[in-house]
Structures are given as C-alpha cells and as structure tokens.
Protein backbone atom coordinates (compact mmCIF):
# COMPACT_ATOMS: atom_id res chain seq x y z
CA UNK A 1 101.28 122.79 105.63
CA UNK A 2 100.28 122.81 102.13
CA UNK A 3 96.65 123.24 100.73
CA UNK A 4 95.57 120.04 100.56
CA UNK A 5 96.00 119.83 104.45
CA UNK A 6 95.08 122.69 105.78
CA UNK A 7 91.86 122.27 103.93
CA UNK A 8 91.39 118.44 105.20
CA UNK A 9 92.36 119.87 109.18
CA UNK A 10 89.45 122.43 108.69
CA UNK A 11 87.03 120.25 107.12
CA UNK A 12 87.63 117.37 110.00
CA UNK A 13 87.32 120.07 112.59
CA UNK A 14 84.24 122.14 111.05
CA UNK A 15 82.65 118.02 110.97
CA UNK A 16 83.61 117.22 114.66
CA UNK A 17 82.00 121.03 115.73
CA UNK A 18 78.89 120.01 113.40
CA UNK A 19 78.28 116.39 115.07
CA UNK A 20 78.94 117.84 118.53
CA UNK A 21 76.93 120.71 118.64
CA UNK A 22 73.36 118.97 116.83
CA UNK A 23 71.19 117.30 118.56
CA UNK A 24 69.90 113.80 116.70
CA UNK A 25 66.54 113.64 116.07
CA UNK A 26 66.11 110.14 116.84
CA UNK A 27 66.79 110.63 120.21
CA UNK A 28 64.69 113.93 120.72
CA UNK A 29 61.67 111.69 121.95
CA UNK A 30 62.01 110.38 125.42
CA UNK A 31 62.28 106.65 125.58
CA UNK A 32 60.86 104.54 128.48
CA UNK A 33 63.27 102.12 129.67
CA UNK A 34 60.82 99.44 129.02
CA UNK A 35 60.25 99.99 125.23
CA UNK A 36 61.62 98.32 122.95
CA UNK A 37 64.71 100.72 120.78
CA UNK A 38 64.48 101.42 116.98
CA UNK A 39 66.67 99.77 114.76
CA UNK A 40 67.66 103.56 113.97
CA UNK A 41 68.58 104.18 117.30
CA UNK A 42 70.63 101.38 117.97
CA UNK A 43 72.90 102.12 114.74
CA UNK A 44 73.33 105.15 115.70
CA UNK A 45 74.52 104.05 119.04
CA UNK A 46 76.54 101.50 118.20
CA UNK A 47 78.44 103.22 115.27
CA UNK A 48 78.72 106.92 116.71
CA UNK A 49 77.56 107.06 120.73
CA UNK A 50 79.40 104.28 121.71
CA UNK A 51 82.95 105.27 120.33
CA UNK A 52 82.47 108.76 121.84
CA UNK A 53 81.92 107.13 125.22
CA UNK A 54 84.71 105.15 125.15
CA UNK A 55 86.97 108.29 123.71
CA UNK A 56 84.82 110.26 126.70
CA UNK A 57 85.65 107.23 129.60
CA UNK A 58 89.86 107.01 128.14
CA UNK A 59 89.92 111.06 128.16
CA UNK A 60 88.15 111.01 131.54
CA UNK A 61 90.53 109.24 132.80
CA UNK A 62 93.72 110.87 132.05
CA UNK A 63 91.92 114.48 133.43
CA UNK A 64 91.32 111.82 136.48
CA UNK A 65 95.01 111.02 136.78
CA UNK A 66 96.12 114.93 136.30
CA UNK A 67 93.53 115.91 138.61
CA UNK A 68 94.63 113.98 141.57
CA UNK A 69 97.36 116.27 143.37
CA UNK A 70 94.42 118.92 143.23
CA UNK A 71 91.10 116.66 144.32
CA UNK A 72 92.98 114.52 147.22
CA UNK A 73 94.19 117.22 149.75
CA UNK A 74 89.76 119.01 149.11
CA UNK A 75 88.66 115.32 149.55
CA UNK A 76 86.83 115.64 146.44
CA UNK A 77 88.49 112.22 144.43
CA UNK A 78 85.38 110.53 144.41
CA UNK A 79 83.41 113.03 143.00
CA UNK A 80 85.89 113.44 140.78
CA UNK A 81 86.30 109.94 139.67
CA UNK A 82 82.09 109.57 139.66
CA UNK A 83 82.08 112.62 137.33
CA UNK A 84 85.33 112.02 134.89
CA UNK A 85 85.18 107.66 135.03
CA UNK A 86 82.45 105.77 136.17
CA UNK A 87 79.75 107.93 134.50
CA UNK A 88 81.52 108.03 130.73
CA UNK A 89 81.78 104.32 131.09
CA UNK A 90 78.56 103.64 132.44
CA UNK A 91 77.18 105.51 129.39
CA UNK A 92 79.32 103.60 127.10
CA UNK A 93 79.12 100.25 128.32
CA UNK A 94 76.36 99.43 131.16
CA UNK A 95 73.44 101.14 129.28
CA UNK A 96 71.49 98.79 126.70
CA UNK A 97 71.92 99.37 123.41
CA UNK A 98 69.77 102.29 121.83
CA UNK A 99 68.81 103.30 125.39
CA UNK A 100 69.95 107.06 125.56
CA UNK A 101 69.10 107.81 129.16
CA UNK A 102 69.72 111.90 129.98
C-alpha cells in the first residue's frame, strides 16, 4: 500500500474506534417513552443509530447462521437468535424514532 492509503485505512479505523467507544451526549439523559424526542435526537438516529442497527441486525445474522451447528445440539437457538436477530432489528426498526431505550 502506498502512503496515501495506509494513512486513509488508519484514519477510517481511528474514526470508527472514536464513534464507537463515546458516548453521545444527547442521549445521556433518560427519556420517558411518553415525551416527545428532540429534533437533535432524531438526526442523530436517523443518520448514524439507525445504519448501525441495520449493519448490527445483517452481521447478527450471519454469526446466527455460523452459529447454528454449535447452538442446536445445547438447545440454545433461540437465545441465540433473540440475542444476535430479533434484538438488533428491534432496535433498528420497531423503536420510534429518537427513542434510545437501554
């Protein structure tokens, strides 16, 4: 790889760590389900939550698919497909927009 890209791969990687490891202030304050979201809020969760939980729900799914010949003979594919499918696409598509709910 020449400069140029090695510098790009570290710079995209150093951003991913950064947006992955803060926490957003916006959504520092607990929200009741019955109050109305920020406009702030609901940016950010359309433009940046959203697309993770989709990436989250597709990646989820292949780990389902790999984990199969492991989680059907302990019983556990339910769990497993609770934990790696349903929830990453509840969060991505069932919740209402702006409503982060930990």
């Amino acid at each position: 790889m020449d400069g140029w890209t090695k510098r790009s791969l570290i710079f995209v990687v150093v951003a991913v760590l950064v947006c992955t490891t803060t926490r957003f202030p916006a959504f520092a304050q607990d929200q009741k389900l019955d109050e109305e979201a920020t406009a702030e809020a609901m940016i950010t969760d359309f433009v940046l939550l959203r697309p993770l939980g989709i990436g989250a729900t597709a990646v989820g799914t292949v780990f389902f698919i790999a984990s199969l010949p492991f989680s059907a003979p302990s019983g556990s594919v339910g769990v497993a497909f609770r934990k790696l499918v349903v929830e990453p696409a509840a969060f991505a598509f069932a919740r209402p927009l702006g409503k982060v709910i930990y």
